[in-house]
Structure formats: C-alpha cells, structure tokens
Protein backbone atom coordinates (compact mmCIF):
# COMPACT_ATOMS: atom_id res chain seq x y z
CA UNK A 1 34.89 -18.03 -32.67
CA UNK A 2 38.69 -18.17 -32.32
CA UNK A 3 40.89 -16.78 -29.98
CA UNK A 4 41.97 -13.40 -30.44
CA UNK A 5 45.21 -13.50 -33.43
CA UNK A 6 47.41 -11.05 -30.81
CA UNK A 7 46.43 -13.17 -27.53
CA UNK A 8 47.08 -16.68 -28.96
CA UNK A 9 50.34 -15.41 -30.59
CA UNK A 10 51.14 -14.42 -27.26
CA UNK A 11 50.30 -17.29 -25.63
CA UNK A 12 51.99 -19.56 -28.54
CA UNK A 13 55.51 -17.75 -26.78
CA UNK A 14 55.06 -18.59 -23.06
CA UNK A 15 55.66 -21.76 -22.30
CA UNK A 16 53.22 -23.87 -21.07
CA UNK A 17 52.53 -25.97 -18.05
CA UNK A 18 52.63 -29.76 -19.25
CA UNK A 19 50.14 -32.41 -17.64
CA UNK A 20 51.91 -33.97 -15.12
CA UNK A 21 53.45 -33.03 -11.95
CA UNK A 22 54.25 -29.78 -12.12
CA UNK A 23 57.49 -27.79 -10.77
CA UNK A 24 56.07 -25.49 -8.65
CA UNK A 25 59.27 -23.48 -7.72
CA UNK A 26 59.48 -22.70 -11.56
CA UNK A 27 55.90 -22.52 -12.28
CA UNK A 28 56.11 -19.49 -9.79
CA UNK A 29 60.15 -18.45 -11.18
CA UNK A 30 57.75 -17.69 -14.85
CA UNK A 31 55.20 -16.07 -12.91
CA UNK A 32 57.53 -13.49 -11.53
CA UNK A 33 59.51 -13.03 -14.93
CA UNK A 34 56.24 -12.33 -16.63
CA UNK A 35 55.98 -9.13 -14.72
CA UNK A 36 57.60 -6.58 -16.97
CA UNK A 37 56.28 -8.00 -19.82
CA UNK A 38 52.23 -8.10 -18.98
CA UNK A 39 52.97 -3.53 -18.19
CA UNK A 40 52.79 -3.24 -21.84
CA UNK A 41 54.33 -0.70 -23.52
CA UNK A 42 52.09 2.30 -21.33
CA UNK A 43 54.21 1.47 -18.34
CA UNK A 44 53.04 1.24 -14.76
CA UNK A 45 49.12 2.47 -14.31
CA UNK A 46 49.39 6.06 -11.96
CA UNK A 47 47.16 5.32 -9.06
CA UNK A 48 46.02 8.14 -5.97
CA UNK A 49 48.35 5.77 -3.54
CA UNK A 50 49.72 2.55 -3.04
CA UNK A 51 50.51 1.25 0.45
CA UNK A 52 51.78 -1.92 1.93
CA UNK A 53 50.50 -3.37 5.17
CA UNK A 54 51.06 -6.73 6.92
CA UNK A 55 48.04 -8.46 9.09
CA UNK A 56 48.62 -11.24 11.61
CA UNK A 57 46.66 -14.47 10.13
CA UNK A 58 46.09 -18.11 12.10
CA UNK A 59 49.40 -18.96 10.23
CA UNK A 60 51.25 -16.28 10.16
CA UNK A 61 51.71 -12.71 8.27
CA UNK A 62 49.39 -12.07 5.61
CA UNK A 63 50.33 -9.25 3.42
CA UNK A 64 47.89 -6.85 1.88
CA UNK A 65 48.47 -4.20 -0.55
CA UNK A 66 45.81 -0.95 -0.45
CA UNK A 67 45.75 0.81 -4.01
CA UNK A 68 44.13 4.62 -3.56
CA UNK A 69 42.24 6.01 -7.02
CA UNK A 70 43.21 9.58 -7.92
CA UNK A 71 40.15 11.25 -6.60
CA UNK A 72 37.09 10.02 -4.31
CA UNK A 73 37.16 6.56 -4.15
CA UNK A 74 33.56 4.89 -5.14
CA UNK A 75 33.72 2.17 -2.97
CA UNK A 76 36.12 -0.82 -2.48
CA UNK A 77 37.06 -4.07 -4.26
CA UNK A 78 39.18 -6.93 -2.25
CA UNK A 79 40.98 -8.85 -4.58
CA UNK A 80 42.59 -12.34 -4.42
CA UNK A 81 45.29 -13.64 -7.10
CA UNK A 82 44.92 -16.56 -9.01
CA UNK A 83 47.52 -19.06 -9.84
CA UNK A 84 46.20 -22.80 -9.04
CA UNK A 85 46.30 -21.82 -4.73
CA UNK A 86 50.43 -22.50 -5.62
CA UNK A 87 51.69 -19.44 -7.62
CA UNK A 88 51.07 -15.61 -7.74
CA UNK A 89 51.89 -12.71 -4.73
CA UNK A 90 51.25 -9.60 -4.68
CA UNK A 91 53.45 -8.00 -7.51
CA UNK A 92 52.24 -10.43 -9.82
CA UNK A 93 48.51 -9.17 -9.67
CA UNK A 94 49.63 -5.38 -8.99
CA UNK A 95 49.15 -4.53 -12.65
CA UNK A 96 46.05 -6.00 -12.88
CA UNK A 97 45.00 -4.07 -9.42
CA UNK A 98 46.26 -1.01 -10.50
CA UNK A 99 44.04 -0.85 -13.61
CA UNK A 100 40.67 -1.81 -11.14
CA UNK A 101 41.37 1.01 -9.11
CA UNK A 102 42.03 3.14 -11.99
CA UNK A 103 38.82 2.16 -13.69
CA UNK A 104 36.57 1.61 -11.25
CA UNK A 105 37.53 4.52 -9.19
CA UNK A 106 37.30 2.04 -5.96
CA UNK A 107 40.35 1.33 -3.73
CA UNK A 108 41.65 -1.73 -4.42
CA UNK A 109 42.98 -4.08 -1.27
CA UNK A 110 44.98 -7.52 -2.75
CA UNK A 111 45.71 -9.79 -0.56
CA UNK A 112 48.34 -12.84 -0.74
CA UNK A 113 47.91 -16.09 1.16
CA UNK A 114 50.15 -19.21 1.85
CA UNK A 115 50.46 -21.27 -1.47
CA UNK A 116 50.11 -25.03 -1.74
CA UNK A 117 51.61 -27.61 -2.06
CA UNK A 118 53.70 -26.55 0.94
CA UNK A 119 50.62 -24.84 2.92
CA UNK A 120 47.34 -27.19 1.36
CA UNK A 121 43.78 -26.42 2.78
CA UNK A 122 42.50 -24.44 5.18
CA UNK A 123 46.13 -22.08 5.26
CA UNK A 124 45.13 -20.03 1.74
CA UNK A 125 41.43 -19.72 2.57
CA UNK A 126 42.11 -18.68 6.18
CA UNK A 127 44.62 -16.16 4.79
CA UNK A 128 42.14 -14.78 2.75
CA UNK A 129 39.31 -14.68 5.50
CA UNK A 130 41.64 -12.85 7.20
CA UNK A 131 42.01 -10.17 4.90
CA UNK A 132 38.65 -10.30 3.91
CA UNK A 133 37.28 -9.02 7.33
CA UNK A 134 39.99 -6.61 7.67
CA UNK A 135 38.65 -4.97 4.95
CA UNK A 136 34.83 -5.12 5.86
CA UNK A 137 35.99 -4.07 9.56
CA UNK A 138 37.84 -1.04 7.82
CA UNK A 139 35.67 -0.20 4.46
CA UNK A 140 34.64 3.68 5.98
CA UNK A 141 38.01 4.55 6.02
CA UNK A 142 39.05 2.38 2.89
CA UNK A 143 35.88 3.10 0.11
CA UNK A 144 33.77 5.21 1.89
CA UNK A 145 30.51 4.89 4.47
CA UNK A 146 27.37 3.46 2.11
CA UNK A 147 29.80 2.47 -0.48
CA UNK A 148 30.39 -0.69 -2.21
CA UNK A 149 32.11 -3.31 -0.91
CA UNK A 150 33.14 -5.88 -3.00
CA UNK A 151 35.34 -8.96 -2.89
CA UNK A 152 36.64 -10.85 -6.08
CA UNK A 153 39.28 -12.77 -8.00
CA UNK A 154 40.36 -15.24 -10.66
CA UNK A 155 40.77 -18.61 -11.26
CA UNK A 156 41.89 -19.81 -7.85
CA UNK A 157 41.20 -16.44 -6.46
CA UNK A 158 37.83 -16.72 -7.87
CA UNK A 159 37.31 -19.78 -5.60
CA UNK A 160 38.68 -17.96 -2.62
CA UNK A 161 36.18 -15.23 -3.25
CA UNK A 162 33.61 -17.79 -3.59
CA UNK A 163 34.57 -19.61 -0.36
CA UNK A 164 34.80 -16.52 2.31
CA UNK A 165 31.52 -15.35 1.06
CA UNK A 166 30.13 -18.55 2.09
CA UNK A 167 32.30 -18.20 5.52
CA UNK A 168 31.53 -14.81 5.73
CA UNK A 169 27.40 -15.48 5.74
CA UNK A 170 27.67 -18.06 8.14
CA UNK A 171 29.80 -16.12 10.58
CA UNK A 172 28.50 -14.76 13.50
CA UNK A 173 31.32 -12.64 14.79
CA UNK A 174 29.68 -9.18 13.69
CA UNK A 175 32.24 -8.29 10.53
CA UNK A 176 29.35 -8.26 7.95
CA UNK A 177 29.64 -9.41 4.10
CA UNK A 178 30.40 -7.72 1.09
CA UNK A 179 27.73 -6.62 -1.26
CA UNK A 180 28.99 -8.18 -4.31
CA UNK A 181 31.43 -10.79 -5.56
CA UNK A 182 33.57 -10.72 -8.84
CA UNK A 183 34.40 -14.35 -9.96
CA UNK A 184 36.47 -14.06 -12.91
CA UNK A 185 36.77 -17.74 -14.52
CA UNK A 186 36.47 -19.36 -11.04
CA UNK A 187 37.39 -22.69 -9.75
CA UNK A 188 33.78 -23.63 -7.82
CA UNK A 189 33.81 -27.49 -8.03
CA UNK A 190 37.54 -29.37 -6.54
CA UNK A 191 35.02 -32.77 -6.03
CA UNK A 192 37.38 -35.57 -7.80
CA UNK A 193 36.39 -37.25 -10.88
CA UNK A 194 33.61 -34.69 -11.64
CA UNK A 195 32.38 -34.72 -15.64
CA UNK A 196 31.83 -30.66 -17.33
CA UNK A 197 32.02 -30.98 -20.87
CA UNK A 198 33.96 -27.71 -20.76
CA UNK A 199 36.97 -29.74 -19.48
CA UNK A 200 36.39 -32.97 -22.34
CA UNK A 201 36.59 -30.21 -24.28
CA UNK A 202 40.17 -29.19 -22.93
CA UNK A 203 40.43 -26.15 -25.68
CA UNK A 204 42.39 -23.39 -23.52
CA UNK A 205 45.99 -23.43 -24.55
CA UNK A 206 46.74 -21.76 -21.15
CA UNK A 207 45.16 -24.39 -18.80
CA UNK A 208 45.31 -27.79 -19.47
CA UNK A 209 41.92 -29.63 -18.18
CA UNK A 210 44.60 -33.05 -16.94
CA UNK A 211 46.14 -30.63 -14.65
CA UNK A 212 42.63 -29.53 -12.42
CA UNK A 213 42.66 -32.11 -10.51
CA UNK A 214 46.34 -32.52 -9.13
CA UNK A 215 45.99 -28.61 -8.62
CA UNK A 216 42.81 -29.31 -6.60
CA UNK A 217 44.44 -32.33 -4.74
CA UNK A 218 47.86 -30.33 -3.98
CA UNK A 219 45.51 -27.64 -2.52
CA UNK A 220 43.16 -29.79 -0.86
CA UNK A 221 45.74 -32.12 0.92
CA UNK A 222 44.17 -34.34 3.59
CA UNK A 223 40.63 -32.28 3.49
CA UNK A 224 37.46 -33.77 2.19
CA UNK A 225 36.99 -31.59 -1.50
CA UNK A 226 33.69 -31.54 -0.94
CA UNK A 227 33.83 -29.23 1.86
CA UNK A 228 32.14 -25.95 1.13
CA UNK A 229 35.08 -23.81 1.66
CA UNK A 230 37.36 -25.57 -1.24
CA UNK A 231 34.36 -26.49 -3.53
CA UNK A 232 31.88 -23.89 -3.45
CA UNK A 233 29.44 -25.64 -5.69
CA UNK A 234 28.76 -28.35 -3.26
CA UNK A 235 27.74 -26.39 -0.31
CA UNK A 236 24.13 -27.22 0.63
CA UNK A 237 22.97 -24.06 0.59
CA UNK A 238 23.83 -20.68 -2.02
CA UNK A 239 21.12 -18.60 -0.63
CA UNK A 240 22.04 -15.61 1.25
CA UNK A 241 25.20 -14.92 -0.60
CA UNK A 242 26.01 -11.29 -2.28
CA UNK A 243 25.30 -10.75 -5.38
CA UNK A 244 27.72 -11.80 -8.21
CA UNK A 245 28.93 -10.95 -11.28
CA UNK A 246 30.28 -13.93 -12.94
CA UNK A 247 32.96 -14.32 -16.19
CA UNK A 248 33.54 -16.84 -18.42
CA UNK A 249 35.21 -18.03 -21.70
CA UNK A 250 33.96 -20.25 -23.58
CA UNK A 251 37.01 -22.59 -24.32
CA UNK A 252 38.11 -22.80 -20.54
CA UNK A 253 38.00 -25.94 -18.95
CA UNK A 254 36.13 -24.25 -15.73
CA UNK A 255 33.41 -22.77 -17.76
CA UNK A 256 30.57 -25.33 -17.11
CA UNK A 257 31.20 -25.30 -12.84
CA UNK A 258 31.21 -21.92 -13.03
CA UNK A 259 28.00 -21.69 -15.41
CA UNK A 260 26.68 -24.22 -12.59
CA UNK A 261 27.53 -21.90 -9.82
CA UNK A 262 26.02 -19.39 -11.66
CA UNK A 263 22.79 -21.56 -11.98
CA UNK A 264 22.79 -22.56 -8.12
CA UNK A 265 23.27 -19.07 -6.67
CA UNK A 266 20.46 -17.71 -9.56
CA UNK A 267 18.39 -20.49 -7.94
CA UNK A 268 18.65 -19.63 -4.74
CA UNK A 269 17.55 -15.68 -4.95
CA UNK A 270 20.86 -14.59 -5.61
CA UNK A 271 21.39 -12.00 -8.03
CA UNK A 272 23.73 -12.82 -10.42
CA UNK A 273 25.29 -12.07 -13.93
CA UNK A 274 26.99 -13.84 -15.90
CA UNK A 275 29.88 -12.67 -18.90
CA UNK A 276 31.24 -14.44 -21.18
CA UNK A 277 33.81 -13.88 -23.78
CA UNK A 278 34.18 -16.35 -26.69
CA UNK A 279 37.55 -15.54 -27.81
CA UNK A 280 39.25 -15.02 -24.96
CA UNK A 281 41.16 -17.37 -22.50
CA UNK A 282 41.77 -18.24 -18.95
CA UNK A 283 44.02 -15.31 -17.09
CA UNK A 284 42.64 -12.81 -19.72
CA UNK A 285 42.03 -10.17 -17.22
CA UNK A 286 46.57 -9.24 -16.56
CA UNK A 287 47.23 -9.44 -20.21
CA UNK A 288 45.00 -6.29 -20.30
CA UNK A 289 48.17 -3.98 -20.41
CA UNK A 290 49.46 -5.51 -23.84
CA UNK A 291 46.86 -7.08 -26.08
CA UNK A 292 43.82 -5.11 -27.05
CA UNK A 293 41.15 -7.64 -26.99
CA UNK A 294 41.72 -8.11 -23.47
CA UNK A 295 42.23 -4.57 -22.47
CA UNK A 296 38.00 -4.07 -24.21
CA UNK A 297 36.55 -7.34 -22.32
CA UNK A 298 38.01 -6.04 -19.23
CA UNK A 299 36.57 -2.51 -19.32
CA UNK A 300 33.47 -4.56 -20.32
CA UNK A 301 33.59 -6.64 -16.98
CA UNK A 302 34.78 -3.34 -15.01
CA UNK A 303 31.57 -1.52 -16.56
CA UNK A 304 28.90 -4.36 -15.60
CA UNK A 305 30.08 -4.20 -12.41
CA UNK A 306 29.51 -0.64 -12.03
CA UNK A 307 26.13 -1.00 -13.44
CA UNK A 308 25.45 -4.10 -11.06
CA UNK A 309 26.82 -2.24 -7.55
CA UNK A 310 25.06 1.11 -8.89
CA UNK A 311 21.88 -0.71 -9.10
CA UNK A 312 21.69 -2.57 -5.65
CA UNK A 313 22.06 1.42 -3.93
C-alpha cells in the first residue's frame, strides 16, 4: 500500500537527513523548530498537570517531566524519546506525551538522557535506568497501587525501553520491573554489518537505511554492539521480560529486527503483540497532532495497549 497522500506530502517538505555524516547540532536545530508545527492546528493537548523534576544520574542531572490525566490516573507509562540516541529532549516529545496521558488516562513520566556523539554508550542507557527506577520506586504515588506500569518509546527510545527491561530483570537491587513495554518501531539489533531485508529495501523517506549504522556506531563508541544493553536482540536470553506490545511499518528499515525481537521474546514465553501499519512511516506516532492517518493508528496502538495491560490484571 502507499504511504498516506497527507503524511508523505508532509514529509516531501522537511528536509531530510542525507547518508553521510550527519550535523548533529542541526539535525537537533530542525528537531526543535519542528515543535510548533507537529501541535496541529488543535493547539496544545489540556492535561490534569504537568510538572518538571530533575534526578541525579551516574553522569549528571537527568530531567524528567510527570504529565497528570484529568481525572484518576489508570496506571503509568515511562516514556523515552527517539531521535538516533543524538537528537530529541523533552519538549520535543511533550506533544506526543501529552496525547498518551490524555488517551490512555495513565500519567505519563518522559525522561531525557545524554545524547551521542558527545556522551556514546553506557551515558543514554544509564540515564534512562535512572529514570526508569525512579518511576517503579514511585508508581503508588505516580499511577496508582495495582496499576500498570509501563515503560516505552520509539525508534531509539524503543531500544532504550528494550535495554532497561533487560537491566531491570537482571537487577537485584529490589526496584522491580514494569509490567509491559511499548516499542514503537524500535532499534533492537546495533551488531555491524547485519543483513534485514527491511533495510535492502531502504523504502522510508524519513530514515535512510545507510545512516543505521553510523547512528549505531556514534552511540556505541568504544563498546562492543553486541552487548545486550545497546542491541537487545543479541542478549542470550529474552525470557523473563514484561510483556510487549510491539509496532511496526512496513517500509521502515527496522521492521525485520524488530519482527525478530518480536519472534525471540514470543519464543521465550513472553507475551507479545505485534502492530503494524502499512502506510505509515518511521516517527508516525508525533505527527499525530496534524495528519489524520496518524492521529487513527495511534489511538489504534493506545487501544491495544489498553486491551493488553487490562488483560494481564
């Protein structure tokens, strides 16, 4: 099928990243121009609350951003921003946040981290862990006793996700896990020279497949990418893990890992889902606010994942 008319007219008018090295400093310049534009015309979503707090991480401050739903909150979602581990903060996922929290009717806890190339591997994922376990320590007050907790993200933040679930099961320091994981169009495999026919395919306009590897190498630095915690795909063992709900499209380059992941955790008792939308692309999720298509595949994922949580209480 192919790509929605409004989303790739959209995408036809943002410039994209070229293969090559990229410009991070402007890479992230776009990011934060894009702001205004990805509200839509509706303006800013009306949450309960929204609160900014600052933890104290291995590596310094890691901020955090609590969204409150009007109403009882059903549980909680921790959410990690995309962006290739090198872009993205907390105002550019807070539209995306807000609508979560609106929709699910869960409080919503985003987290920023250290970005590469200037901080590679472990500062992002520590940063995350960081305000992952925050979050379990304090779900009561957050989401509510016996409610969900649930920890997710996209694209890079999908990885993130991915990787502090895997921390979090093999921790012993008493914080728990979350109960479910939202990988929206995850990075899961940062091995080098690994063949997906998703990425021969190289069919999203808004990722280019000759890119994942630098990304993965800028993030990585010096660390071996087959380490667990920056390729979750290669850890030896899945089982254990929460249970996930896992999207897709079908022309993004990461499709097949994650469709692997999928396969591995599914493999190893894990319950999992899988979504995925056909004419859709990577970052779908924050153009929700201004193109229709999106704004339907998103209440679909925010649906499933009610129905998923509902039915593991």
């Amino acid at each position: 099928m192919p790509l929605d008319p409004m989303l790739a007219q959209l995408i036809s008018q943002i410039p994209a990243v070229p293969e090559g090295p990229v410009d991070y400093p402007a890479v992230r310049e776009m990011a934060n121009s894009m702001i205004p534009m990805i509200v839509g015309p509706d303006g800013t979503i009306e949450v309960g609350k929204v609160e900014d707090l600052g933890l104290v991480g291995t590596g310094g401050p890691v901020p955090l951003r609590v969204y409150r739903p009007i109403g009882d909150a059903q549980g909680t979602l921790h959410y990690v921003h995309g962006g290739g581990w090198a872009v993205g903060n907390l105002a550019t996922v807070d539209h995306t946040a807000r609508r979560l929290c609106r929709d699910l009717g869960m409080v919503v806890v985003t987290s920023s981290y250290r970005l590469a190339p200037e901080h590679p591997f472990p500062a992002a994922f520590e940063d995350s862990l960081t305000a992952a376990r925050w979050v379990l320590q304090n779900r009561a007050e957050l989401g509510g006793a016996g409610c969900p907790a649930i920890i997710g993200g996209d694209s890079a933040g999908g990885n993130l996700a991915a990787a502090v679930s895997i921390a979090l099961r093999d921790s012993n320091d008493g914080t728990g896990v979350f109960d479910c994981q939202l990988l929206l169009y995850p990075a899961v495999d940062l091995r080098p020279n690994r063949e997906y026919a998703s990425r021969v395919r190289d069919a999203d306009p808004t990722l280019v497949a000759g890119n994942l590897d630098m990304y993965a190498a800028d993030y990585a630095g010096a660390a071996d990418r087959s380490n667990p915690l920056i390729s979750p795909l290669a850890a030896d063992s899945l089982s254990g893990l929460p249970t996930a709900l896992i999207v897709v499209l079908s022309v993004d380059p990461l499709r097949d890992e994650a469709i692997a992941y999928a396969d591995r955790l599914r493999d190893s008792g894990v319950m999992v889902e899988v979504m995925e939308f056909d004419n859709l692309t990577h970052g779908f999720v924050h153009f929700a606010g201004i193109i229709p298509a999106t704004a339907v595949a998103t209440q679909q994922v925010v649906d499933r994942l009610k129905a998923l949580v509902k039915g593991q209480s």
